[in-house]
PDB file of N, CA and C in Angstrom:
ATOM      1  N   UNK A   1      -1.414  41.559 -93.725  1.00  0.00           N
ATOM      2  CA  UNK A   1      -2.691  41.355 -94.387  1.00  0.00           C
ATOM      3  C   UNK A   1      -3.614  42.540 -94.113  1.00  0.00           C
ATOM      4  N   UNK A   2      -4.406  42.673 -95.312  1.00  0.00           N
ATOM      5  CA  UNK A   2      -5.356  43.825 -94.980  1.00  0.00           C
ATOM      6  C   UNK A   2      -6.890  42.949 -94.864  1.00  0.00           C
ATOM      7  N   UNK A   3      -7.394  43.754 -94.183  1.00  0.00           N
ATOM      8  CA  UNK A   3      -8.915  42.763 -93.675  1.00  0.00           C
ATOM      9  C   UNK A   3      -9.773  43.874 -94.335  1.00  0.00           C
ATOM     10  N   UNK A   4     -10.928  43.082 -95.046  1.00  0.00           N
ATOM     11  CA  UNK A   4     -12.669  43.884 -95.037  1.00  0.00           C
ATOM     12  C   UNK A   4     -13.697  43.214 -94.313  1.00  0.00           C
ATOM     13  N   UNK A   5     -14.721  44.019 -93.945  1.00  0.00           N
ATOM     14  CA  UNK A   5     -15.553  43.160 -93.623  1.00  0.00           C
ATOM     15  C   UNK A   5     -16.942  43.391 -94.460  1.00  0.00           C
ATOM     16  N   UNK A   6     -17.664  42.637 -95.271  1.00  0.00           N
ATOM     17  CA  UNK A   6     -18.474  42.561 -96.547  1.00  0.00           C
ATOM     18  C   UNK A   6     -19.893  42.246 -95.729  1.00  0.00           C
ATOM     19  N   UNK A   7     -20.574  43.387 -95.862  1.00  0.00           N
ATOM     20  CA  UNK A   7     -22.148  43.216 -95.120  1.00  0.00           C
ATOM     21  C   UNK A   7     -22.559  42.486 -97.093  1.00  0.00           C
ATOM     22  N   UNK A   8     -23.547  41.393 -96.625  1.00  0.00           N
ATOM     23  CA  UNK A   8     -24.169  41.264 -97.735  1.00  0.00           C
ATOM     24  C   UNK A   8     -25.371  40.662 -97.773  1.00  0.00           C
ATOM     25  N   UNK A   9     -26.216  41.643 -98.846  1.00  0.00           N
ATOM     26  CA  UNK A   9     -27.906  40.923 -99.133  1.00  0.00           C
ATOM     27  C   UNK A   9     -27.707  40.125 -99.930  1.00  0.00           C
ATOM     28  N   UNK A  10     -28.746  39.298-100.275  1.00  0.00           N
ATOM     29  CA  UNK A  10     -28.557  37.618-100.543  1.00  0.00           C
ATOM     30  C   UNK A  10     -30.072  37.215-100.653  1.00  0.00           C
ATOM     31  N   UNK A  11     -30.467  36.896-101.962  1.00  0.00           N
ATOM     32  CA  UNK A  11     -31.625  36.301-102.387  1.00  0.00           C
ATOM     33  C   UNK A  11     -31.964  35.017-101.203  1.00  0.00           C
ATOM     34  N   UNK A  12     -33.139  35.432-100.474  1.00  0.00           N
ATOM     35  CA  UNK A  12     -33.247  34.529 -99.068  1.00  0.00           C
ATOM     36  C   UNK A  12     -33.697  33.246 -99.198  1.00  0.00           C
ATOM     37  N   UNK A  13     -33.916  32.810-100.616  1.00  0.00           N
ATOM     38  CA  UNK A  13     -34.093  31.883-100.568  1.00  0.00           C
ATOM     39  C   UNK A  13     -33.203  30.576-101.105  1.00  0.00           C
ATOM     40  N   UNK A  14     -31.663  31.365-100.979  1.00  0.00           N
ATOM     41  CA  UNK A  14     -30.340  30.678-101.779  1.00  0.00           C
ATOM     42  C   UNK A  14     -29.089  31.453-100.569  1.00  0.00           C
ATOM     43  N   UNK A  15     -29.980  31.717 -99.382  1.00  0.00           N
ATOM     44  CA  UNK A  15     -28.459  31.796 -98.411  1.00  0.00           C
ATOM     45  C   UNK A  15     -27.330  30.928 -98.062  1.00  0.00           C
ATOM     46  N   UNK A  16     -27.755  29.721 -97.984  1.00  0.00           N
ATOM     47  CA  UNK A  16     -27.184  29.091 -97.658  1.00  0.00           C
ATOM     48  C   UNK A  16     -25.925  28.701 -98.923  1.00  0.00           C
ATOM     49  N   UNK A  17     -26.448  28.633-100.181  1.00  0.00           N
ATOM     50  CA  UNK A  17     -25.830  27.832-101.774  1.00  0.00           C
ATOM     51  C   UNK A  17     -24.923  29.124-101.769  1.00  0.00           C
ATOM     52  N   UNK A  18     -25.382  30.367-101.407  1.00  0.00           N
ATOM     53  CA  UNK A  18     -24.669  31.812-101.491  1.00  0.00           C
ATOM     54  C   UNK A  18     -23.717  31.820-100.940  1.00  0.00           C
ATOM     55  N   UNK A  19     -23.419  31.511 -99.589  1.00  0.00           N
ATOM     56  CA  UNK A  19     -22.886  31.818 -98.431  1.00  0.00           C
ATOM     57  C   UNK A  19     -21.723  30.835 -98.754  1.00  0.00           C
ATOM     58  N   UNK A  20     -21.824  29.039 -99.150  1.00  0.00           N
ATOM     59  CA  UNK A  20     -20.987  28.467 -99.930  1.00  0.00           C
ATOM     60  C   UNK A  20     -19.999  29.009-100.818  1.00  0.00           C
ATOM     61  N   UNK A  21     -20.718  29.389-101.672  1.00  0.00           N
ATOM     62  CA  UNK A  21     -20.275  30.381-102.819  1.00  0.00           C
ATOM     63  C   UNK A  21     -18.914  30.892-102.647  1.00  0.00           C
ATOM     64  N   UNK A  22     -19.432  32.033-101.675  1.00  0.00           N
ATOM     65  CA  UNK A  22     -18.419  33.250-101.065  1.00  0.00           C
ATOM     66  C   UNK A  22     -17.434  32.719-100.006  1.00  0.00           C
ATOM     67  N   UNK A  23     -17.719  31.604 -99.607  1.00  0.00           N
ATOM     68  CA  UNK A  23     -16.675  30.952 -98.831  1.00  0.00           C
ATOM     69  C   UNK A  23     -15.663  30.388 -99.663  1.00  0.00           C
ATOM     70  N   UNK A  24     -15.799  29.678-101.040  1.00  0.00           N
ATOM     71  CA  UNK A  24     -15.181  29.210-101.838  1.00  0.00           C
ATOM     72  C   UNK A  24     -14.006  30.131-102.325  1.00  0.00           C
ATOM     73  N   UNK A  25     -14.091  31.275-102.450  1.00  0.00           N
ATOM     74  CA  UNK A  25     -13.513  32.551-103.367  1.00  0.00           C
ATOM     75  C   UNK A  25     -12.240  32.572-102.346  1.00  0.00           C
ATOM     76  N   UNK A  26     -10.774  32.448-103.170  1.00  0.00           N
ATOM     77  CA  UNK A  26     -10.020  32.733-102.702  1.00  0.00           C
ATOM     78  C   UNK A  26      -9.742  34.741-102.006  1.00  0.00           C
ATOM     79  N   UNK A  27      -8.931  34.462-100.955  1.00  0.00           N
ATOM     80  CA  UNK A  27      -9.717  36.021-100.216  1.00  0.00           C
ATOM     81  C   UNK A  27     -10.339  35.697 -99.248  1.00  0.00           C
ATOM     82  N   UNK A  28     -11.316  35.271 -99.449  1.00  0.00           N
ATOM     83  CA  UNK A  28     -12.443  34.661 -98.331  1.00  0.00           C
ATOM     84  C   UNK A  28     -12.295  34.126 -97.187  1.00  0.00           C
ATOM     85  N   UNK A  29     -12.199  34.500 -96.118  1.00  0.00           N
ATOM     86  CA  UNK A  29     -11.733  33.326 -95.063  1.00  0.00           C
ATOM     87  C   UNK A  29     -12.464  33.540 -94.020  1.00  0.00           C
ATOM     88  N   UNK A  30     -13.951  33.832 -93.911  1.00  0.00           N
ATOM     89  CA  UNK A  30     -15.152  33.562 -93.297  1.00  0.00           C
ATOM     90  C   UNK A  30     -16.162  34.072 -93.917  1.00  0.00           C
ATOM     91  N   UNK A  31     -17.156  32.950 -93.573  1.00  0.00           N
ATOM     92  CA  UNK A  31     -18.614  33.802 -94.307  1.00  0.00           C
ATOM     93  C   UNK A  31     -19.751  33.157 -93.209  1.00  0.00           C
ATOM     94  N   UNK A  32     -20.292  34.490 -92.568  1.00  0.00           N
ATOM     95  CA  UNK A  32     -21.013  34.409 -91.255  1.00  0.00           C
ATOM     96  C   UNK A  32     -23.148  34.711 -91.636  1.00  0.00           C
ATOM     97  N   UNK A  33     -23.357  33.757 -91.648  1.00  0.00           N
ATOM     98  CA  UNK A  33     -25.193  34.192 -91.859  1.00  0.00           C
ATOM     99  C   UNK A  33     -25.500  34.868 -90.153  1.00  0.00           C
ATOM    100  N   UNK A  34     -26.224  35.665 -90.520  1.00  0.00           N
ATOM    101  CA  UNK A  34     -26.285  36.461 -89.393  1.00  0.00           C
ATOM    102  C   UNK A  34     -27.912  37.070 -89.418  1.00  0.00           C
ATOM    103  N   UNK A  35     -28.001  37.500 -88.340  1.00  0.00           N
ATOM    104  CA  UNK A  35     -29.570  37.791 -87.735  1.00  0.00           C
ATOM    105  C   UNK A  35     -29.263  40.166 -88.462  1.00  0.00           C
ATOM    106  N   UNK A  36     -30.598  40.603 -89.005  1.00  0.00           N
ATOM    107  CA  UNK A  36     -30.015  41.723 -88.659  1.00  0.00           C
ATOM    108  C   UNK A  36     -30.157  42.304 -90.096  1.00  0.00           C
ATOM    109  N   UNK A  37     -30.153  43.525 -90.455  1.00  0.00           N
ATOM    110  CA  UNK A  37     -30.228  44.218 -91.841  1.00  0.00           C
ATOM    111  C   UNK A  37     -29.582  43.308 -92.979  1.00  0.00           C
ATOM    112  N   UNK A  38     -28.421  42.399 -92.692  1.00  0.00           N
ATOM    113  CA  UNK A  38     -28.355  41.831 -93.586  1.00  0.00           C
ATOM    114  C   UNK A  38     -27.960  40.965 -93.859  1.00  0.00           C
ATOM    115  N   UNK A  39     -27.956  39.722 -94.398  1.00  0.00           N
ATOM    116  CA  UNK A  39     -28.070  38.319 -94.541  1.00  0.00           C
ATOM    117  C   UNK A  39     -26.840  37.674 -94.322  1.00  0.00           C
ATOM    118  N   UNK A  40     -25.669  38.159 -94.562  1.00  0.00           N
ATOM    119  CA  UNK A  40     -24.216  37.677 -95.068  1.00  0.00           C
ATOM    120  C   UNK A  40     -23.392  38.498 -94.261  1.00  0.00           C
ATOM    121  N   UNK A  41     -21.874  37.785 -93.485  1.00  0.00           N
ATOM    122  CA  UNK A  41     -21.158  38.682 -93.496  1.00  0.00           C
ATOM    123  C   UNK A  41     -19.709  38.252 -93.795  1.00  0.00           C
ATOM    124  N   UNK A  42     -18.793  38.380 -94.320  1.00  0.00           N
ATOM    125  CA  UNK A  42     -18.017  37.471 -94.884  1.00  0.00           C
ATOM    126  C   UNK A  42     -16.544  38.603 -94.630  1.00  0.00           C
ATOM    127  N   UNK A  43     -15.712  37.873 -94.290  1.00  0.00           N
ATOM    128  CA  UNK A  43     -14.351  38.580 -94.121  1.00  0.00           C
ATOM    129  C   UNK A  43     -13.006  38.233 -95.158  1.00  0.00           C
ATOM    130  N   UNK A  44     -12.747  39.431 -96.126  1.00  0.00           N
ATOM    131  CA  UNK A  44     -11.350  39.064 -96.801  1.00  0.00           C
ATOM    132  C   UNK A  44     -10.633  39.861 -96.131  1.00  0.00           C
ATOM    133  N   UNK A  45      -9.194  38.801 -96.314  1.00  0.00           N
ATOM    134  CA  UNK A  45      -8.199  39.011 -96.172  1.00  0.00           C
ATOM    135  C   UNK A  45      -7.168  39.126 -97.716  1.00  0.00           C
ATOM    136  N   UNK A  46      -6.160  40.305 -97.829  1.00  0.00           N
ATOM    137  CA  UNK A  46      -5.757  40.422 -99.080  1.00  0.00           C
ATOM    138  C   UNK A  46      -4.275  40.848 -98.549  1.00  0.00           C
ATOM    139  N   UNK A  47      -3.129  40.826 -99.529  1.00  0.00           N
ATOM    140  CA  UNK A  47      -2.146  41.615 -99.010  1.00  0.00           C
ATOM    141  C   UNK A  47      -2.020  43.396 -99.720  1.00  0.00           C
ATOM    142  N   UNK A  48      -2.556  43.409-100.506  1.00  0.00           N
ATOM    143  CA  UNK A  48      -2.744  45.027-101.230  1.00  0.00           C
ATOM    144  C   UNK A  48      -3.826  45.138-101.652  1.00  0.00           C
ATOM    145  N   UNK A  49      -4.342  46.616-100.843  1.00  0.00           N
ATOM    146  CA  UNK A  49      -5.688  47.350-101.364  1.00  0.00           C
ATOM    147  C   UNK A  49      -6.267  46.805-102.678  1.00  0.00           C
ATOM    148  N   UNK A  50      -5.520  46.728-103.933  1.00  0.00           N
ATOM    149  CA  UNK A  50      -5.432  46.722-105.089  1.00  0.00           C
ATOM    150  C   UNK A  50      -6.672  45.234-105.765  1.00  0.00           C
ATOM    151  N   UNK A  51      -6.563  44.334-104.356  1.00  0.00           N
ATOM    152  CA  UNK A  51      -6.694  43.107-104.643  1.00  0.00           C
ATOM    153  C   UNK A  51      -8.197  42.707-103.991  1.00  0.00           C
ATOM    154  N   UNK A  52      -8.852  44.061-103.578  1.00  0.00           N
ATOM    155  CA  UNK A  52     -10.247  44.191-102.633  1.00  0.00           C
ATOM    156  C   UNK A  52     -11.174  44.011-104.566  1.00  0.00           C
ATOM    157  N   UNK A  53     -10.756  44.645-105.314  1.00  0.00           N
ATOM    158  CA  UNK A  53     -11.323  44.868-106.490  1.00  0.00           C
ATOM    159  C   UNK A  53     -11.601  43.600-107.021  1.00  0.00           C
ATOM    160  N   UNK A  54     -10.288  42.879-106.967  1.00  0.00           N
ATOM    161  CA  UNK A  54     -10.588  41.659-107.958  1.00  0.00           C
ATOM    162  C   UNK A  54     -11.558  40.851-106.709  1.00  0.00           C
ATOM    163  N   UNK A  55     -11.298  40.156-105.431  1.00  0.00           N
ATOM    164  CA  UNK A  55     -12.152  39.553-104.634  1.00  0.00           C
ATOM    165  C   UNK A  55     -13.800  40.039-104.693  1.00  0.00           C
ATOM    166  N   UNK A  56     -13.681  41.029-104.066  1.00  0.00           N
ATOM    167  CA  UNK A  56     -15.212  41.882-103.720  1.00  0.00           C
ATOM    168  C   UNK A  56     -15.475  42.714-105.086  1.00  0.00           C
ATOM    169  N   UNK A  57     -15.349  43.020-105.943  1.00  0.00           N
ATOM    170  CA  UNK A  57     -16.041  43.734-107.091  1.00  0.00           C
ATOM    171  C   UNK A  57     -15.901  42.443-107.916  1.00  0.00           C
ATOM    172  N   UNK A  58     -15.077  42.263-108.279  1.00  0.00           N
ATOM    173  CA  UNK A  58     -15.235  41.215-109.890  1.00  0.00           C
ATOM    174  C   UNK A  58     -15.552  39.904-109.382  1.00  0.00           C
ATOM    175  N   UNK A  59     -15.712  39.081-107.950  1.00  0.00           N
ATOM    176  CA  UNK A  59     -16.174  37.687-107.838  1.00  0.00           C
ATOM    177  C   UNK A  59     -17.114  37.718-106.997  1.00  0.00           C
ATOM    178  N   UNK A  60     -16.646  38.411-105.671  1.00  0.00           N
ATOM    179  CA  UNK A  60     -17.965  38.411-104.604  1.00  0.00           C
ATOM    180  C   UNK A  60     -19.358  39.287-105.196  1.00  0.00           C
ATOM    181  N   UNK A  61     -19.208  40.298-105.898  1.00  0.00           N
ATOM    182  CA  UNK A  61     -20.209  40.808-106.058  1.00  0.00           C
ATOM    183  C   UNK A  61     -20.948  40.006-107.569  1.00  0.00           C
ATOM    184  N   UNK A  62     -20.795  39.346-107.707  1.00  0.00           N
ATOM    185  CA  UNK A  62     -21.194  38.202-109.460  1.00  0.00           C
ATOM    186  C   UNK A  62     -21.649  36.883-109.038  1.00  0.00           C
ATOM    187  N   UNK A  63     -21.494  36.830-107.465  1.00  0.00           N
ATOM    188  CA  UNK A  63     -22.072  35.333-107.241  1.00  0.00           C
ATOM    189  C   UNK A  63     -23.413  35.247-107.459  1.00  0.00           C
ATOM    190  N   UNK A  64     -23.864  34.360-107.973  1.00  0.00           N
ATOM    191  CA  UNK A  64     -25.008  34.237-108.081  1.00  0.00           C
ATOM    192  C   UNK A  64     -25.941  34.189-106.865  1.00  0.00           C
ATOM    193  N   UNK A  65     -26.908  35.804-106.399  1.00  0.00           N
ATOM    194  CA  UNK A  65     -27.924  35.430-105.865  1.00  0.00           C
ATOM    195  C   UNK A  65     -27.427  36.494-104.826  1.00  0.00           C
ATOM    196  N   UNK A  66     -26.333  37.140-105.039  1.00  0.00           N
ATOM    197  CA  UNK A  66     -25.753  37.963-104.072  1.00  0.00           C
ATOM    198  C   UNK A  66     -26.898  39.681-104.716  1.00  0.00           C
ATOM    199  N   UNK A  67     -27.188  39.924-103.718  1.00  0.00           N
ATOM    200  CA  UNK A  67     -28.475  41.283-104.318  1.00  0.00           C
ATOM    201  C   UNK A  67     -27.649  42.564-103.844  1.00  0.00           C
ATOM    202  N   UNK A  68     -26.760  42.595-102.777  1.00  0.00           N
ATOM    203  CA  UNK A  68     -25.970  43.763-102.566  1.00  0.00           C
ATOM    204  C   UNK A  68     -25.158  43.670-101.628  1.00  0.00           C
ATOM    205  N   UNK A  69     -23.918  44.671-101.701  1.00  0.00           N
ATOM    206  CA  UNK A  69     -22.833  44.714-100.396  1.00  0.00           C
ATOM    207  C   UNK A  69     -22.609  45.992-100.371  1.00  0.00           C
ATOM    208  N   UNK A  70     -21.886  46.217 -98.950  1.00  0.00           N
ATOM    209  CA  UNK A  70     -21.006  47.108 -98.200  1.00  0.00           C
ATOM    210  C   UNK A  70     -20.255  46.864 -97.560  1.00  0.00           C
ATOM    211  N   UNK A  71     -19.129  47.207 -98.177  1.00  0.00           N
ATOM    212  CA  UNK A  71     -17.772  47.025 -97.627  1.00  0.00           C
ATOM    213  C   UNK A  71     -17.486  47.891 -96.592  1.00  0.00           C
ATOM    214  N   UNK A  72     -16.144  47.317 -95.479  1.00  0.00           N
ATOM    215  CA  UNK A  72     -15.405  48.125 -94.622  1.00  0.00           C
ATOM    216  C   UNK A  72     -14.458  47.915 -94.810  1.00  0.00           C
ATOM    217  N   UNK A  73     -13.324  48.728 -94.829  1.00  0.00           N
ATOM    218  CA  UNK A  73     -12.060  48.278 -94.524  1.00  0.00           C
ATOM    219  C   UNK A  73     -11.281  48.639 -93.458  1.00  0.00           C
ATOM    220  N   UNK A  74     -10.820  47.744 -92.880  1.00  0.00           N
ATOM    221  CA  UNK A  74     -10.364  47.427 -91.619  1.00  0.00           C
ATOM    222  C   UNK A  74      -8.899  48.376 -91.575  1.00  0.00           C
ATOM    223  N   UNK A  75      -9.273  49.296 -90.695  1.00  0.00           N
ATOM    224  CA  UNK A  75      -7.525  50.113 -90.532  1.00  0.00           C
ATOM    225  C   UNK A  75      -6.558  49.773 -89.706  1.00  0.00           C
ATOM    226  N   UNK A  76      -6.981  48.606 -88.555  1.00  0.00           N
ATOM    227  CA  UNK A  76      -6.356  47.622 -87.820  1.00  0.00           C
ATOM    228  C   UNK A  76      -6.912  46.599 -87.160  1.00  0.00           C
ATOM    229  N   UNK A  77      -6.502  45.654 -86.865  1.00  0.00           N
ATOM    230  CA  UNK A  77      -7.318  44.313 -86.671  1.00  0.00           C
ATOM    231  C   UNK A  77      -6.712  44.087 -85.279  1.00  0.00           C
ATOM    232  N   UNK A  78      -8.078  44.503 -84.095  1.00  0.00           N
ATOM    233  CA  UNK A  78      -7.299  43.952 -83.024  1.00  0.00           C
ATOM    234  C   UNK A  78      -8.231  42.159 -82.297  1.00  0.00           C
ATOM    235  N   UNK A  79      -7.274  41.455 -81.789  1.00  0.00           N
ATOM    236  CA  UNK A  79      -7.856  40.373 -81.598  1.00  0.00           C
ATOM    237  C   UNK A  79      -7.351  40.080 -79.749  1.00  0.00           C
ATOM    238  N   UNK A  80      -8.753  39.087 -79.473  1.00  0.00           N
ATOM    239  CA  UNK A  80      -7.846  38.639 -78.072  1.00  0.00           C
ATOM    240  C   UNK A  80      -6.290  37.618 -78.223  1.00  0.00           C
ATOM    241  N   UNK A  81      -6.184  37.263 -79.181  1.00  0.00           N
ATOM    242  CA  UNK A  81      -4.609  36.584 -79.360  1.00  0.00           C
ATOM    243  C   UNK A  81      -3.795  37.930 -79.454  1.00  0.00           C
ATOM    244  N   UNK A  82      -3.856  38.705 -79.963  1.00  0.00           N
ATOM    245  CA  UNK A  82      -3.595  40.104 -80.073  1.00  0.00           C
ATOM    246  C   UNK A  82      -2.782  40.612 -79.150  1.00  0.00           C
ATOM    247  N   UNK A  83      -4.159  41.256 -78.314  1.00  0.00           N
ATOM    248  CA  UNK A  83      -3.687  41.399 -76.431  1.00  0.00           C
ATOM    249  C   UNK A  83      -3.363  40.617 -75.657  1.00  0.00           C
ATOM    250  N   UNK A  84      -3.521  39.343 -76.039  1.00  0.00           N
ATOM    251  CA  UNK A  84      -2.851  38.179 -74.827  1.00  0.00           C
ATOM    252  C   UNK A  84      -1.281  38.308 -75.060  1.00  0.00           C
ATOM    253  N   UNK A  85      -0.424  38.392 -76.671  1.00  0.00           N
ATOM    254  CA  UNK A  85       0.660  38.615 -77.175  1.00  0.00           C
ATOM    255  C   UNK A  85       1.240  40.079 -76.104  1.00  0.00           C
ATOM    256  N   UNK A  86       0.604  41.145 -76.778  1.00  0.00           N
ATOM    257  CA  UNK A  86       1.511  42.075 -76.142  1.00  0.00           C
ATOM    258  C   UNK A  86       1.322  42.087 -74.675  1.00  0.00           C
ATOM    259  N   UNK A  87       0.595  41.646 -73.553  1.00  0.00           N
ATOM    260  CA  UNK A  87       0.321  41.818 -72.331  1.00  0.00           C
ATOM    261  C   UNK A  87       1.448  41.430 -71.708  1.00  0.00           C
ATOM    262  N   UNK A  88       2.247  39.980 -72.643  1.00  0.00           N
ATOM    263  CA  UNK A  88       2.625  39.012 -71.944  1.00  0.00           C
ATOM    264  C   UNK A  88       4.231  39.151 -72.296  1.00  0.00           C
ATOM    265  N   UNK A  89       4.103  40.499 -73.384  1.00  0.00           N
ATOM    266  CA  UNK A  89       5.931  40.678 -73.444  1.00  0.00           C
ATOM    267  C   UNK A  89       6.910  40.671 -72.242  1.00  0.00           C
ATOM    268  N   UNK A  90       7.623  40.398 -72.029  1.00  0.00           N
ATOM    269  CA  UNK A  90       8.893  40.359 -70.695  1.00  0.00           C
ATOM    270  C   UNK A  90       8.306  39.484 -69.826  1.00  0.00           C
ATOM    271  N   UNK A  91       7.219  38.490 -69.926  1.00  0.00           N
ATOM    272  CA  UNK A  91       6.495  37.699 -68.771  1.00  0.00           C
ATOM    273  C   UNK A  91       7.261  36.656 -68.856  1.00  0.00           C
ATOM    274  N   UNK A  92       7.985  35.892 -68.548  1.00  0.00           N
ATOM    275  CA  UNK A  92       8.274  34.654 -68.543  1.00  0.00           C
ATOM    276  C   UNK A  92       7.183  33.650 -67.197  1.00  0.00           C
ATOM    277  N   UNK A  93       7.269  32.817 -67.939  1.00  0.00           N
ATOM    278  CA  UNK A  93       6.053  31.852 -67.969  1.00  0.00           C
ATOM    279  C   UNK A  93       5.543  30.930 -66.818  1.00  0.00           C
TER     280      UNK A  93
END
């Protein structure tokens, strides 16, 4: 899987109906209201580059009430399940 992470402004007085919204959209598999430059932060997951376009240009960016984004794209995703995995190679238990 390839990960983005979607900073997004958001008409403040429809964050919450917004934030719904963008959670709904297949792709989508968090959408974080947050303190900070900007209102939204929402994470897709896709399996090809190709497929950031249709999620984040043609649906996330058309929701109603969504005022702007900036994308990242993630060049590797490290997690604490992550490092607990490789720490623990040859460990028996």
């Amino acid at each position: 899987m390839i990960s983005a992470i979607v900073l997004i402004n958001a008409d403040v007085d429809r964050i919450p109906e917004v934030a719904q919204a963008i959670a709904e959209l297949e792709g989508v598999t968090e959408v974080y209201s947050v303190t900070g430059d900007v209102d939204l932060v929402a994470m897709v997951r896709v399996r090809e580059h190709d497929e950031f376009a249709d999620v984040i240009a043609d649906r996330l960016n058309k929701v109603d009430g969504v005022v702007g984004t900036q994308t990242h794209i993630a060049f590797r995703t490290y997690s604490r399940h992550d490092l607990e995995a490789a720490f623990s190679l040859g460990v028996d238990g």
